[in-house]
C-alpha atoms as a PDB file:
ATOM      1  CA  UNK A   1       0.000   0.000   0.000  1.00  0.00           C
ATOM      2  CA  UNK A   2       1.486   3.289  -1.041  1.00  0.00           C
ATOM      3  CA  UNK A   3       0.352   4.788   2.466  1.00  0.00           C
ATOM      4  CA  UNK A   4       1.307   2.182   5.093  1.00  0.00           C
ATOM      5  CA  UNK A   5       4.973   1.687   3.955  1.00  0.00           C
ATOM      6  CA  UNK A   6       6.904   1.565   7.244  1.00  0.00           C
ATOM      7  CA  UNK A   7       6.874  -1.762   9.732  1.00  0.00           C
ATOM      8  CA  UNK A   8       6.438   0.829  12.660  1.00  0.00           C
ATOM      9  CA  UNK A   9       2.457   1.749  10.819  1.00  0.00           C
ATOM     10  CA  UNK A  10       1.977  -2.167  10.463  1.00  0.00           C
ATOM     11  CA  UNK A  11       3.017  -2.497  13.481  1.00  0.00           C
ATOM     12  CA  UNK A  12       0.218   0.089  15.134  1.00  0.00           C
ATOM     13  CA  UNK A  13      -2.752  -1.804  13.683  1.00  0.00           C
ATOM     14  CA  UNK A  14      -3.193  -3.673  16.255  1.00  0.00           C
ATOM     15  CA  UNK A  15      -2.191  -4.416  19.979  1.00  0.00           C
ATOM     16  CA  UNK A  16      -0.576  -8.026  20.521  1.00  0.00           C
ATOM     17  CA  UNK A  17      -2.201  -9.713  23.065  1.00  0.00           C
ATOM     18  CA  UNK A  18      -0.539 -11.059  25.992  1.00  0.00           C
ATOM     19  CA  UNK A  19       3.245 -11.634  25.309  1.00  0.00           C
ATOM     20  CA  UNK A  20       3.873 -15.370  24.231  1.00  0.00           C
ATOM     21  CA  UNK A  21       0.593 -15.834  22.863  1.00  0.00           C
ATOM     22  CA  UNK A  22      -0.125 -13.657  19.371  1.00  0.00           C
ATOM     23  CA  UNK A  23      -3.846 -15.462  18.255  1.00  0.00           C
ATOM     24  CA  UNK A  24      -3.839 -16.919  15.205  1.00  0.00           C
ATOM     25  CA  UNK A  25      -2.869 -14.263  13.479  1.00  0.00           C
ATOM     26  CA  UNK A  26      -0.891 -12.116  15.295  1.00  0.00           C
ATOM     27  CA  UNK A  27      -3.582  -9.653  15.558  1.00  0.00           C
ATOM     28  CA  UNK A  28      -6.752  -8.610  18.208  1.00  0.00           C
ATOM     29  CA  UNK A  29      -9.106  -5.600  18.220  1.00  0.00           C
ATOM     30  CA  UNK A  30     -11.330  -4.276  21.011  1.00  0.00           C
ATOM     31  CA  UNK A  31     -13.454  -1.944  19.190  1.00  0.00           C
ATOM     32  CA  UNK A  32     -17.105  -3.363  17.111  1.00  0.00           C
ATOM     33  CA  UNK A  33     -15.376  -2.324  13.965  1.00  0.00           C
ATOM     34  CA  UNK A  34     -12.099  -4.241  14.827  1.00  0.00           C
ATOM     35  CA  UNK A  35     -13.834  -7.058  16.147  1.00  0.00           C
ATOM     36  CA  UNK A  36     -15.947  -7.384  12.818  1.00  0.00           C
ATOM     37  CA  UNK A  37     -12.896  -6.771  10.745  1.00  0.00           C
ATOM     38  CA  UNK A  38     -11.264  -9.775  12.946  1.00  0.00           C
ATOM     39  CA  UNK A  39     -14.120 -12.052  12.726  1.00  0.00           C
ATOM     40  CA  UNK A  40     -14.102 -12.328   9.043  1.00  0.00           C
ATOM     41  CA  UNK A  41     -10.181 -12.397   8.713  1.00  0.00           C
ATOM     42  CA  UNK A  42      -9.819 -16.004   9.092  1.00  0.00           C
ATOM     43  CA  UNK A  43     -12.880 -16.600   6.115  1.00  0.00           C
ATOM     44  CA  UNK A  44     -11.462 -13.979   3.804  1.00  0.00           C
ATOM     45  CA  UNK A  45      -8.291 -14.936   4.119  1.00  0.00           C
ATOM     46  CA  UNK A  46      -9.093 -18.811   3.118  1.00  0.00           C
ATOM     47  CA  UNK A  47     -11.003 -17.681   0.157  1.00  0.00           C
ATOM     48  CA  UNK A  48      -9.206 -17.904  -3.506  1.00  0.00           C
ATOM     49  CA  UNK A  49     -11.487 -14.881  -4.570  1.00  0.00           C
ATOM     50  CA  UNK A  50     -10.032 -11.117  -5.639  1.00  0.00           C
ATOM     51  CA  UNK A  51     -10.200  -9.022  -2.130  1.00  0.00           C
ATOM     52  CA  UNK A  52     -10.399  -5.354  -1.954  1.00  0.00           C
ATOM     53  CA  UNK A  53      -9.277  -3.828   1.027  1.00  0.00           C
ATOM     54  CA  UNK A  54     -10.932  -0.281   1.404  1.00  0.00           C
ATOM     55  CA  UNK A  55      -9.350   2.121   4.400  1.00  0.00           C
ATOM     56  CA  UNK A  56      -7.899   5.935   5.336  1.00  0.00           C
ATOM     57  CA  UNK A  57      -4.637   6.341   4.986  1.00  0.00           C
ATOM     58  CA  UNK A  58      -2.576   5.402   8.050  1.00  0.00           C
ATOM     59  CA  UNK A  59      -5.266   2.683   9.207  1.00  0.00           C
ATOM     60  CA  UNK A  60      -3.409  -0.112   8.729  1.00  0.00           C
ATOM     61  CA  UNK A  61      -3.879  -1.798   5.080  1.00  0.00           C
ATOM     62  CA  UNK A  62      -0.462  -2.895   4.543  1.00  0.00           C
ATOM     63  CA  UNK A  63      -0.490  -5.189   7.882  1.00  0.00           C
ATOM     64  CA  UNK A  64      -3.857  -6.974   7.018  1.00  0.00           C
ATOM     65  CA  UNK A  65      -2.444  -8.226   3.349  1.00  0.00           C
ATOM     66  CA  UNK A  66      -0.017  -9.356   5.165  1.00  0.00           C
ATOM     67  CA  UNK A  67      -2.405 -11.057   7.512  1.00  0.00           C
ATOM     68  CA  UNK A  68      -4.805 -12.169   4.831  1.00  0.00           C
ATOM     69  CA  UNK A  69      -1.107 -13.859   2.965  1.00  0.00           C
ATOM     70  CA  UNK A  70      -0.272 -15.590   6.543  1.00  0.00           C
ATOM     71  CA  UNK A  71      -3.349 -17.074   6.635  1.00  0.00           C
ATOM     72  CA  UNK A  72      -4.436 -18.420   3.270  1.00  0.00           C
ATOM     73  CA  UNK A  73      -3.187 -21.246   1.544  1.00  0.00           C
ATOM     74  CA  UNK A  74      -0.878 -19.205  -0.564  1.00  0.00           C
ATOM     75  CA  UNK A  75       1.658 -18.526   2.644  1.00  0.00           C
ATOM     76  CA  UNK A  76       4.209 -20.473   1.063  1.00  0.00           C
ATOM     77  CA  UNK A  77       4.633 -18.511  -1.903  1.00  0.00           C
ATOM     78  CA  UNK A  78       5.512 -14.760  -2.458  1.00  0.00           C
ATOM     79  CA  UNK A  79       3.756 -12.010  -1.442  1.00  0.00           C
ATOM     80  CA  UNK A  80       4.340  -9.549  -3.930  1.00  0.00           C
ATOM     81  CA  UNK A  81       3.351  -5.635  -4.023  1.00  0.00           C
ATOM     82  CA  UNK A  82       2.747  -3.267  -6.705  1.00  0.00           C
ATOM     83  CA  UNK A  83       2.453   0.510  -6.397  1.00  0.00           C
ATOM     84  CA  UNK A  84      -0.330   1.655  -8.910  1.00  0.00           C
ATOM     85  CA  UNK A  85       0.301   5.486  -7.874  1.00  0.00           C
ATOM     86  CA  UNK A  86       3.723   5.281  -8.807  1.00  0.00           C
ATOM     87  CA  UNK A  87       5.177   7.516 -11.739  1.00  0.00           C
ATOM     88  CA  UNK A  88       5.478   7.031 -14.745  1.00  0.00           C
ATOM     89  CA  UNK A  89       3.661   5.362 -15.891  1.00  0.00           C
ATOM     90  CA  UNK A  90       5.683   2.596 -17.873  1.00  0.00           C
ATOM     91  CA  UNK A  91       7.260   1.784 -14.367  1.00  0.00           C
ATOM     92  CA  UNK A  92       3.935   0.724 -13.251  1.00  0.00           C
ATOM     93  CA  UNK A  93       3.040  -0.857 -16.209  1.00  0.00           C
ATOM     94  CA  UNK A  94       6.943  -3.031 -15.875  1.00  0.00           C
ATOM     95  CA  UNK A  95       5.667  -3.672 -12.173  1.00  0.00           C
ATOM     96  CA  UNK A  96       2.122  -4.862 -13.437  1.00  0.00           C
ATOM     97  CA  UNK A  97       3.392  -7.687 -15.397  1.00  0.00           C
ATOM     98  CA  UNK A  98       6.488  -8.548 -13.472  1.00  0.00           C
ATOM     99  CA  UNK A  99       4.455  -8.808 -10.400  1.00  0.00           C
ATOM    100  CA  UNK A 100       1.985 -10.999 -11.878  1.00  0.00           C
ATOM    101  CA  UNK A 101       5.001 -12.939 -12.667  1.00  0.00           C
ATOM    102  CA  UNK A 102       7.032 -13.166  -9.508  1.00  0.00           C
ATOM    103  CA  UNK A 103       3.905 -13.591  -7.752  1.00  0.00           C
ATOM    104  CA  UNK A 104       2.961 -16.535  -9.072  1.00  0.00           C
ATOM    105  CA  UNK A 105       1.472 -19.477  -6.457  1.00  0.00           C
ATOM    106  CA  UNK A 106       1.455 -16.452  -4.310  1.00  0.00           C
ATOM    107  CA  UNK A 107      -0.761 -13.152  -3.521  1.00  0.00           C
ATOM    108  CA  UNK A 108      -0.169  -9.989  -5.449  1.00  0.00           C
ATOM    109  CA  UNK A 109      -1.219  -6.971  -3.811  1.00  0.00           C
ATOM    110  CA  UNK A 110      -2.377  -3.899  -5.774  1.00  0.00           C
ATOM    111  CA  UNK A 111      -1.724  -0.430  -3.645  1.00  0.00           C
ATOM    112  CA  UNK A 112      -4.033   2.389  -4.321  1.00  0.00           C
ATOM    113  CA  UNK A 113      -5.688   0.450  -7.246  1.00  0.00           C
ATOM    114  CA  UNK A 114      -7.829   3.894  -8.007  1.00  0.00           C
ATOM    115  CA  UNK A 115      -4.468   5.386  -8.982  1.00  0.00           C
ATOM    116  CA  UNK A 116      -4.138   2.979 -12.301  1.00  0.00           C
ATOM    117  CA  UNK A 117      -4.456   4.816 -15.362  1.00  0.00           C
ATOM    118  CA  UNK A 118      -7.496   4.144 -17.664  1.00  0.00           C
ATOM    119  CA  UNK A 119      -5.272   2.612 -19.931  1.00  0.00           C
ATOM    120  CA  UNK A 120      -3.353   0.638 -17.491  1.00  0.00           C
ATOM    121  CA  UNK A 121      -6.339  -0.223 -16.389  1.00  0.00           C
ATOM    122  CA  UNK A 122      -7.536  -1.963 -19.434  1.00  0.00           C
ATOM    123  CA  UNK A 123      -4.472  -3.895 -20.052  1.00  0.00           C
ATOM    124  CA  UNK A 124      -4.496  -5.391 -16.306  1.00  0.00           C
ATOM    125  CA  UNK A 125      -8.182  -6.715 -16.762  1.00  0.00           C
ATOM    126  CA  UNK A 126      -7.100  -8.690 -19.923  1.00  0.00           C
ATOM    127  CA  UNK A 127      -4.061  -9.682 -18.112  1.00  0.00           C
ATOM    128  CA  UNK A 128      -6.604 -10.810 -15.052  1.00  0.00           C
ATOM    129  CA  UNK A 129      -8.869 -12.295 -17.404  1.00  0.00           C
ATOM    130  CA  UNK A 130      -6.223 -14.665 -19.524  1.00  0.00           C
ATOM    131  CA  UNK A 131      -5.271 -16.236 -16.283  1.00  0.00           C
ATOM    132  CA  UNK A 132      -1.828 -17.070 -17.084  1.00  0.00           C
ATOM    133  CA  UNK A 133      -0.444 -16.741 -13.316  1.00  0.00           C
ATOM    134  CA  UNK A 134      -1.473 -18.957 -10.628  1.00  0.00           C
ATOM    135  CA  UNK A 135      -1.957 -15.395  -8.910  1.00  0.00           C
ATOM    136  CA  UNK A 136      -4.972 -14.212  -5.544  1.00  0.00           C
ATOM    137  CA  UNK A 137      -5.424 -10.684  -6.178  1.00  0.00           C
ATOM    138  CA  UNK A 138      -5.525  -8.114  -2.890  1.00  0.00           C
ATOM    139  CA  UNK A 139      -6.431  -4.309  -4.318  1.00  0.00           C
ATOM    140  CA  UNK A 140      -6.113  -1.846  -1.500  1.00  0.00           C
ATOM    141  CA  UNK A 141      -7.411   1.705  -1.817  1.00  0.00           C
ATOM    142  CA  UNK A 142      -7.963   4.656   0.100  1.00  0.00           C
ATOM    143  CA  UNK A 143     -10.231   6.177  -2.240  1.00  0.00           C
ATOM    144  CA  UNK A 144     -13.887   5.671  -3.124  1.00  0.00           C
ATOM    145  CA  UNK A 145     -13.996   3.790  -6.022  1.00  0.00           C
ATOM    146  CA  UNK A 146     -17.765   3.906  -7.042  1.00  0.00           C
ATOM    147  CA  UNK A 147     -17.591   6.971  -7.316  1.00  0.00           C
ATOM    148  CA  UNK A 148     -14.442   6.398  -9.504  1.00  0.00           C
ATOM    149  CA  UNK A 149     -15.891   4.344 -11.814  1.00  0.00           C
ATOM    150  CA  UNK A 150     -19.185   6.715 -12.343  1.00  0.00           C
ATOM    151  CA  UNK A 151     -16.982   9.769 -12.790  1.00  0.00           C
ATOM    152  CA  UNK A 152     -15.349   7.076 -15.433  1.00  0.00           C
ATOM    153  CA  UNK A 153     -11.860   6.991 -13.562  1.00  0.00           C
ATOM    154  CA  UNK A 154     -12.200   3.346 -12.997  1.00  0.00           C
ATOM    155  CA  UNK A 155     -13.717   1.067 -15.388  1.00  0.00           C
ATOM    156  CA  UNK A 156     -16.306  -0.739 -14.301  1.00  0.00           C
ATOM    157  CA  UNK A 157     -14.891  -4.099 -15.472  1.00  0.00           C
ATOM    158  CA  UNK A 158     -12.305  -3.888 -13.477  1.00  0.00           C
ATOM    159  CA  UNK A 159     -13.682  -2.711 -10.166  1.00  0.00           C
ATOM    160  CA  UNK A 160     -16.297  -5.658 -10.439  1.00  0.00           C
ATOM    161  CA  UNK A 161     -13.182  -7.996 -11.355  1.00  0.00           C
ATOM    162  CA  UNK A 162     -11.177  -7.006  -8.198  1.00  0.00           C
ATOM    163  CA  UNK A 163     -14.349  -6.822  -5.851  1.00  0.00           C
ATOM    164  CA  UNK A 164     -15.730 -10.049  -5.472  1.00  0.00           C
ATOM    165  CA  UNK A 165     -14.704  -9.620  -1.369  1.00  0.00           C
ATOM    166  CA  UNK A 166     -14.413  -6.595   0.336  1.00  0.00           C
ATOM    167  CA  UNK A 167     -13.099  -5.041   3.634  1.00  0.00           C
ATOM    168  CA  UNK A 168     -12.831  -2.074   5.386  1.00  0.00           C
ATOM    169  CA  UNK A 169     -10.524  -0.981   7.677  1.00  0.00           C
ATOM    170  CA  UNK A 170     -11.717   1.002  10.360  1.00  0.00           C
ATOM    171  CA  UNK A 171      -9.743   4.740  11.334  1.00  0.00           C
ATOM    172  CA  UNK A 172      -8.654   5.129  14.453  1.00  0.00           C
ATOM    173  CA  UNK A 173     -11.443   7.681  15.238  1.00  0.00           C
ATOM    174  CA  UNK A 174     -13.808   4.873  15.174  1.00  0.00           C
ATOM    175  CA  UNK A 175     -12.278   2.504  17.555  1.00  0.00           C
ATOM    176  CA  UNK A 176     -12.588   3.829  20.580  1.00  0.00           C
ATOM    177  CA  UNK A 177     -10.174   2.943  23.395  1.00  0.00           C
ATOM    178  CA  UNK A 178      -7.715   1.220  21.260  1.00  0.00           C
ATOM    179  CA  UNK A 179      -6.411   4.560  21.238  1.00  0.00           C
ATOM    180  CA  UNK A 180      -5.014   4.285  24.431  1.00  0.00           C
ATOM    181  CA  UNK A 181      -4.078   0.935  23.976  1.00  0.00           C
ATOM    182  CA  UNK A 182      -2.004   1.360  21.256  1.00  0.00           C
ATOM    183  CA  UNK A 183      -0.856   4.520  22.999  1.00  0.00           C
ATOM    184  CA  UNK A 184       0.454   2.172  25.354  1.00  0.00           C
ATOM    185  CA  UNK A 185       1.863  -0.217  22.869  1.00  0.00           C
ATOM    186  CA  UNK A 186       3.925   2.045  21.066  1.00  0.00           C
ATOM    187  CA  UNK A 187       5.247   4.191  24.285  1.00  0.00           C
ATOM    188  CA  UNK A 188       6.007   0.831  25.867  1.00  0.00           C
ATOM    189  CA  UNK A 189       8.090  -0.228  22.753  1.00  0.00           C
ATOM    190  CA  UNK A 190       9.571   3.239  21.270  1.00  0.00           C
ATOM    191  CA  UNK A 191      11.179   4.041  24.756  1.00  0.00           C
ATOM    192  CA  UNK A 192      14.888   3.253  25.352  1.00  0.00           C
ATOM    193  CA  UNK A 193      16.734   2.807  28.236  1.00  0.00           C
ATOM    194  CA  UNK A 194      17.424   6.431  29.085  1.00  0.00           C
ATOM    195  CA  UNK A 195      14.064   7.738  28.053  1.00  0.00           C
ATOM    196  CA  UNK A 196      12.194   5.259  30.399  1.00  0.00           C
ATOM    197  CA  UNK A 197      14.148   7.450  33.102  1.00  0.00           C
ATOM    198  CA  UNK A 198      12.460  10.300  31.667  1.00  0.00           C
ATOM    199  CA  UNK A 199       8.911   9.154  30.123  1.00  0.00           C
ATOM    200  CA  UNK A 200       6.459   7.730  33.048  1.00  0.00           C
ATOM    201  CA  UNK A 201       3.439   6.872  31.540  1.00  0.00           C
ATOM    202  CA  UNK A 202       0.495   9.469  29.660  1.00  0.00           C
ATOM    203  CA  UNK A 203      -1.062  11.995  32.366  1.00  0.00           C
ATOM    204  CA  UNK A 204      -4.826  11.241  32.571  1.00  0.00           C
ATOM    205  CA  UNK A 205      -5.027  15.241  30.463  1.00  0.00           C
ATOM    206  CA  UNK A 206      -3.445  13.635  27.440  1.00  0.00           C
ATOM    207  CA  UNK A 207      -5.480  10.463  27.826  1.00  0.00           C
ATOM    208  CA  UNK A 208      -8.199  12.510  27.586  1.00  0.00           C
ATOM    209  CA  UNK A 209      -6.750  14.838  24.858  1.00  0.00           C
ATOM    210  CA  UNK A 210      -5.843  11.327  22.655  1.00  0.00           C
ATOM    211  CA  UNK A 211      -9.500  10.120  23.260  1.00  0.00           C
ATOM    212  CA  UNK A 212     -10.969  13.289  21.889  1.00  0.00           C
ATOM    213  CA  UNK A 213      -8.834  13.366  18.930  1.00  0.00           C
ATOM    214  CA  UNK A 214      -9.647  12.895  15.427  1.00  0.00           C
ATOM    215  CA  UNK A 215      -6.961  11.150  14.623  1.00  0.00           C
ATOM    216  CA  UNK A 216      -6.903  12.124  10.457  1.00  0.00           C
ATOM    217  CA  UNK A 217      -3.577  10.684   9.901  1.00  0.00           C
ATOM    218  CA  UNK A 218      -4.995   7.424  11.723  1.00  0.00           C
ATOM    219  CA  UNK A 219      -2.547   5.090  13.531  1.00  0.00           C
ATOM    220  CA  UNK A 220       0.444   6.689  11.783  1.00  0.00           C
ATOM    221  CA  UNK A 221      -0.225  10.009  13.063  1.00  0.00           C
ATOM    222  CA  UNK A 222      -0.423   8.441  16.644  1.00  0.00           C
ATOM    223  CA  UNK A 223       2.836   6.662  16.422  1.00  0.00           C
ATOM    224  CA  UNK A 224       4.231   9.781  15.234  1.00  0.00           C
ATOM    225  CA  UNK A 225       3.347  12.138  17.990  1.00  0.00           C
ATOM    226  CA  UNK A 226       3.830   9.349  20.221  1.00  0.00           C
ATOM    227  CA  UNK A 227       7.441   8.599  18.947  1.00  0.00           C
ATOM    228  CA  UNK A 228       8.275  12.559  19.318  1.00  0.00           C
ATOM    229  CA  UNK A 229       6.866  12.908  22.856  1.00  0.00           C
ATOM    230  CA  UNK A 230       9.367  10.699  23.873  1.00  0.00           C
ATOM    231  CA  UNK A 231      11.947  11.995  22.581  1.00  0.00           C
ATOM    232  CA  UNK A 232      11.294  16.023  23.513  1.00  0.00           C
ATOM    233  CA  UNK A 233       9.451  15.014  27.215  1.00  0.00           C
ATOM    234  CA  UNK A 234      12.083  16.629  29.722  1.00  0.00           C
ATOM    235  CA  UNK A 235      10.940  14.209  32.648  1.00  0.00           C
ATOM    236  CA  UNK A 236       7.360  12.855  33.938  1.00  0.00           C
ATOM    237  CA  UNK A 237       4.260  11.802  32.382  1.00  0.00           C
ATOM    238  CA  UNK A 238       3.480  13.253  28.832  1.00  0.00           C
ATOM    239  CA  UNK A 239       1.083  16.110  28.595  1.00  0.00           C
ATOM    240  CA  UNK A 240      -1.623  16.516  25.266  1.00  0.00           C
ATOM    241  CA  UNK A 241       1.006  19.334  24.631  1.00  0.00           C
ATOM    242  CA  UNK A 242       3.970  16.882  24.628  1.00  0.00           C
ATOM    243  CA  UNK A 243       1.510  15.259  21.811  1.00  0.00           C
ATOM    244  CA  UNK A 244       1.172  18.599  20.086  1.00  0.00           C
ATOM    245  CA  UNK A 245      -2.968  18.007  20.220  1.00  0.00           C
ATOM    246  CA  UNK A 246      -4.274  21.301  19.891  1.00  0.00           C
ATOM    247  CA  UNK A 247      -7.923  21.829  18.862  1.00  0.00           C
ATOM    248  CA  UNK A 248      -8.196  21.805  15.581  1.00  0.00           C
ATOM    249  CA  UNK A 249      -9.155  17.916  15.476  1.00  0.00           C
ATOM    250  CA  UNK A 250     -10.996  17.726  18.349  1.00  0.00           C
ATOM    251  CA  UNK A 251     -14.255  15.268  18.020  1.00  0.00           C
ATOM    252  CA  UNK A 252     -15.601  17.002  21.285  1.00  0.00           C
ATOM    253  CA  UNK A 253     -14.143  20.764  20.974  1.00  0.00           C
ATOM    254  CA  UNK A 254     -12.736  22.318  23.596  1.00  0.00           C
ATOM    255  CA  UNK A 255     -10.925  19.905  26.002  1.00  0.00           C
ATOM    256  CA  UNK A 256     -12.463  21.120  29.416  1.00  0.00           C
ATOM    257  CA  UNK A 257     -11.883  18.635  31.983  1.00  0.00           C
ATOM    258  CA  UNK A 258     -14.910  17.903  34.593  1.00  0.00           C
ATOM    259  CA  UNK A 259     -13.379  16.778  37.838  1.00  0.00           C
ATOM    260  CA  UNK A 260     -15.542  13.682  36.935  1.00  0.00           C
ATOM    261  CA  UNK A 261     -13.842  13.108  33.579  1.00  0.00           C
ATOM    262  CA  UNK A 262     -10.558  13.731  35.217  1.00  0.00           C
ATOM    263  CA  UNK A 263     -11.261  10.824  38.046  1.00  0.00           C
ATOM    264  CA  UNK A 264     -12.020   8.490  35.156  1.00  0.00           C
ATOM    265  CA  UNK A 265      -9.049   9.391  32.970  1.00  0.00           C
ATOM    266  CA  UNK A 266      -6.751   8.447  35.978  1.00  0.00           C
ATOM    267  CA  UNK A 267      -8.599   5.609  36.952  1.00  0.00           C
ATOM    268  CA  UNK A 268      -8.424   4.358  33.542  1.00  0.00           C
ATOM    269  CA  UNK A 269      -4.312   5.065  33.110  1.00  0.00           C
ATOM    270  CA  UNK A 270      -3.790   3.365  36.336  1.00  0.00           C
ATOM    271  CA  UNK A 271      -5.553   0.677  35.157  1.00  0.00           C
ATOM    272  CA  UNK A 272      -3.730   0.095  31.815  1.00  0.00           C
ATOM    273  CA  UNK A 273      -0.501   0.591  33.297  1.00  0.00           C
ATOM    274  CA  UNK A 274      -1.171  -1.919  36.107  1.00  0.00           C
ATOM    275  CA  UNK A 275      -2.304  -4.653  33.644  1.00  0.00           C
ATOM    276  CA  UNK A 276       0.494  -4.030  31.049  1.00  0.00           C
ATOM    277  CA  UNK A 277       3.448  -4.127  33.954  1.00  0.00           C
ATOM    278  CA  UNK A 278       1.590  -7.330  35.522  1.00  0.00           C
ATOM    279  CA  UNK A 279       0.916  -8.834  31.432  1.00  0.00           C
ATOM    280  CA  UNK A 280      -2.714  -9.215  31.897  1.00  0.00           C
ATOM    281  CA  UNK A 281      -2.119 -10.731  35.616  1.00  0.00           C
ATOM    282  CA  UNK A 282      -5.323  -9.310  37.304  1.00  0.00           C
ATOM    283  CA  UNK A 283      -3.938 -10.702  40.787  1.00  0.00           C
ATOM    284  CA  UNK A 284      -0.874  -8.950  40.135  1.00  0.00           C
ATOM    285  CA  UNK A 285      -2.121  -5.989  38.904  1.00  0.00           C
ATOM    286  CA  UNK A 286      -4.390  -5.827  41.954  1.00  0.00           C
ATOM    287  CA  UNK A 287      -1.536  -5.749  44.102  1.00  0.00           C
ATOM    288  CA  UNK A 288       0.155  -2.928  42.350  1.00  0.00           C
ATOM    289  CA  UNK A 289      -3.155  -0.665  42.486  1.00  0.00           C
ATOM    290  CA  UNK A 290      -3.353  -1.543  46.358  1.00  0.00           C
ATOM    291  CA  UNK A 291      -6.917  -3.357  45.834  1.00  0.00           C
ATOM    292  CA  UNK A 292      -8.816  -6.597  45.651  1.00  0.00           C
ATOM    293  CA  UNK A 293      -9.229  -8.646  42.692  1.00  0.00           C
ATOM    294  CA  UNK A 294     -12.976  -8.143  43.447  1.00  0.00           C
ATOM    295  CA  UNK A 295     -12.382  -4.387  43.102  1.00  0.00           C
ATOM    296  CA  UNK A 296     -10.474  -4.343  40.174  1.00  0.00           C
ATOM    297  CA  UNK A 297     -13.051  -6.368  38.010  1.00  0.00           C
ATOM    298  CA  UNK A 298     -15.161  -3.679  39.210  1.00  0.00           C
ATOM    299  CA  UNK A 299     -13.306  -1.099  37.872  1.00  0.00           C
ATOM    300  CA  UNK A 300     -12.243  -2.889  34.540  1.00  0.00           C
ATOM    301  CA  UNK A 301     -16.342  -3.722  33.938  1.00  0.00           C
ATOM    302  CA  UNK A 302     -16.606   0.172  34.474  1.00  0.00           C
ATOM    303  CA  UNK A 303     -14.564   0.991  31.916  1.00  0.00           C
ATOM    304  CA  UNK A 304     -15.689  -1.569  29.323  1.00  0.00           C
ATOM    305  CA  UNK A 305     -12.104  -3.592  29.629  1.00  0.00           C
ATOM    306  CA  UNK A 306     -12.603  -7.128  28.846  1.00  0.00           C
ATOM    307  CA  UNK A 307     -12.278  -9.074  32.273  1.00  0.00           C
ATOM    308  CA  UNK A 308     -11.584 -12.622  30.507  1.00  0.00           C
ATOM    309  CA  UNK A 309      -8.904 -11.040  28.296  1.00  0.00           C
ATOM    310  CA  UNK A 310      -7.557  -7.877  30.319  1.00  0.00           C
ATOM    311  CA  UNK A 311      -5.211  -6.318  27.367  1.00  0.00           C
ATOM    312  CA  UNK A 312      -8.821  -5.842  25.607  1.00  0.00           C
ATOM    313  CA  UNK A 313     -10.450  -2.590  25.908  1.00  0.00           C
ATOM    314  CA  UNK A 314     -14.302  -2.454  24.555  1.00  0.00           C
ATOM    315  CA  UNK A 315     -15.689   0.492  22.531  1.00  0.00           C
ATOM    316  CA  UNK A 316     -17.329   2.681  24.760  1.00  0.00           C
ATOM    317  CA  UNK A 317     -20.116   2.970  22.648  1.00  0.00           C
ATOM    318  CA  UNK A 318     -20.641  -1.539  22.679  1.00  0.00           C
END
């Protein structure tokens, strides 16, 4: 995908789940949306059928080809990607064909497939059609493509060639409290040494300030911030303007904390931290908070984290 390049973005689109044991495919979501997405993973991925993976930029593409690869029948061959936005256009067109090539008893995936030029376009869907590679076909785009093909960017052939299954990745605007969980992920990972003497954890203000966010560059954007935090933060917990979150992408506007709001932001902080230092060990992490295993279901119930799988935190919204 030409927008999820790096293995740090991939790495963002979801939050492993208790160290030692990754799922079946390395992958878990909290959120409706993610949980949907996840469902449906191991199904789509078993299928021989062209997939076309719709999603913002920064959401995460990239990782779930890879996932959809990993998990199909075609994991022992080559997964192959082609850049349709790159320029010019002959380079595409040399990628095209080579790809379908090289990717043979493998999966070739198409980034940004509503980049092709019309007449690239053509001269893929005969390619598709003569089926001369043992070839599954993943498109990915971050564009919307029906309304490319009735503005006549796309031609209609083609879009109903690739689309025979479809998925969406969610942004990270609609997933709720993964936000802080991957907050937590990628602060957790992206600190060395000598910053973990400096960086202690998110103040329940930024917390609030990430959950409030509209996140337009999706998970990228968050790593981002997140990476630069750590390096600038002088000592102590970061601060929303350690994140650089000012209010122009605020879902909620102005980011006025009510004492109440305040007592859950810490409440929930202290709670994440606890279970990530104790790896999901609720007796553990009891002990660290200075409370009863009774009392800290309690609290994790209150704020929608998953008791039977603690690293889990559920949508706010169900």
């Amino acid at each position: 995908m030409s927008d999820d390049r790096t293995s740090l973005s991939d790495m963002a689109f979801a939050f492993q789940h208790s160290p030692g044991s990754a799922g079946t495919h390395g992958m878990i979501g909290a959120s409706r949306p993610m949980r949907v997405l996840l469902a449906a993973l191991p199904r789509v991925a078993a299928a021989a059928s062209p997939l076309l993976i719709a999603g913002e930029r920064g959401s995460g593409k990239t990782l779930l080809t890879s996932a959809v690869h990993r998990l199909s029948g075609r994991a022992g061959g080559p997964l192959v990607e082609v850049d349709c936005a790159a320029v010019p256009d002959r380079r595409v067109r040399t990628a095209l064909y080579g790809g379908l090539q090289s990717a043979d008893g493998g999966t070739l995936v198409l980034n940004g497939i509503g980049n092709l030029s019309v007449d690239l376009q053509a001269r893929l869907l005969r390619a598709l059609r003569a089926e001369e590679s043992d070839v599954r076909i993943i498109s990915t785009t971050d564009t919307d493509l029906e309304q490319a093909v009735e503005s006549g960017r796309l031609r209609e052939a083609l879009y109903y060639q690739l689309n025979v299954l479809s998925v969406r990745v969610p942004p990270l605007r609609e997933r709720g409290r993964d936000v802080q969980l991957l907050a937590d992920f990628f602060l957790a990972r992206f600190t060395s040494p000598s910053s973990r003497r400096r960086v202690v954890g998110f103040s329940a203000e930024a917390r609030l300030a990430m959950q409030q966010w509209s996140w337009p560059g999706n998970v990228r954007e968050l790593l981002s911030r997140i990476k630069k935090a750590i390096v600038m933060c002088e000592k102590g917990p970061l601060y929303s303007s350690d994140l650089e979150l000012d209010f122009e992408h605020r879902v909620h506007g102005q980011l006025v904390m009510t004492l109440h709001e305040a007592r859950d932001a810490a409440e929930l902080s202290a709670l994440l931290t606890a279970l990530t230092a104790a790896d999901g060990d609720m007796a553990v992490a009891a002990e660290r908070l200075g409370t009863s295993r009774a009392a800290l279901c309690g609290l994790m119930q209150k704020h929608r984290i998953d008791v039977t799988s603690p690293q889990l935190v559920v949508d706010a919204n169900g």
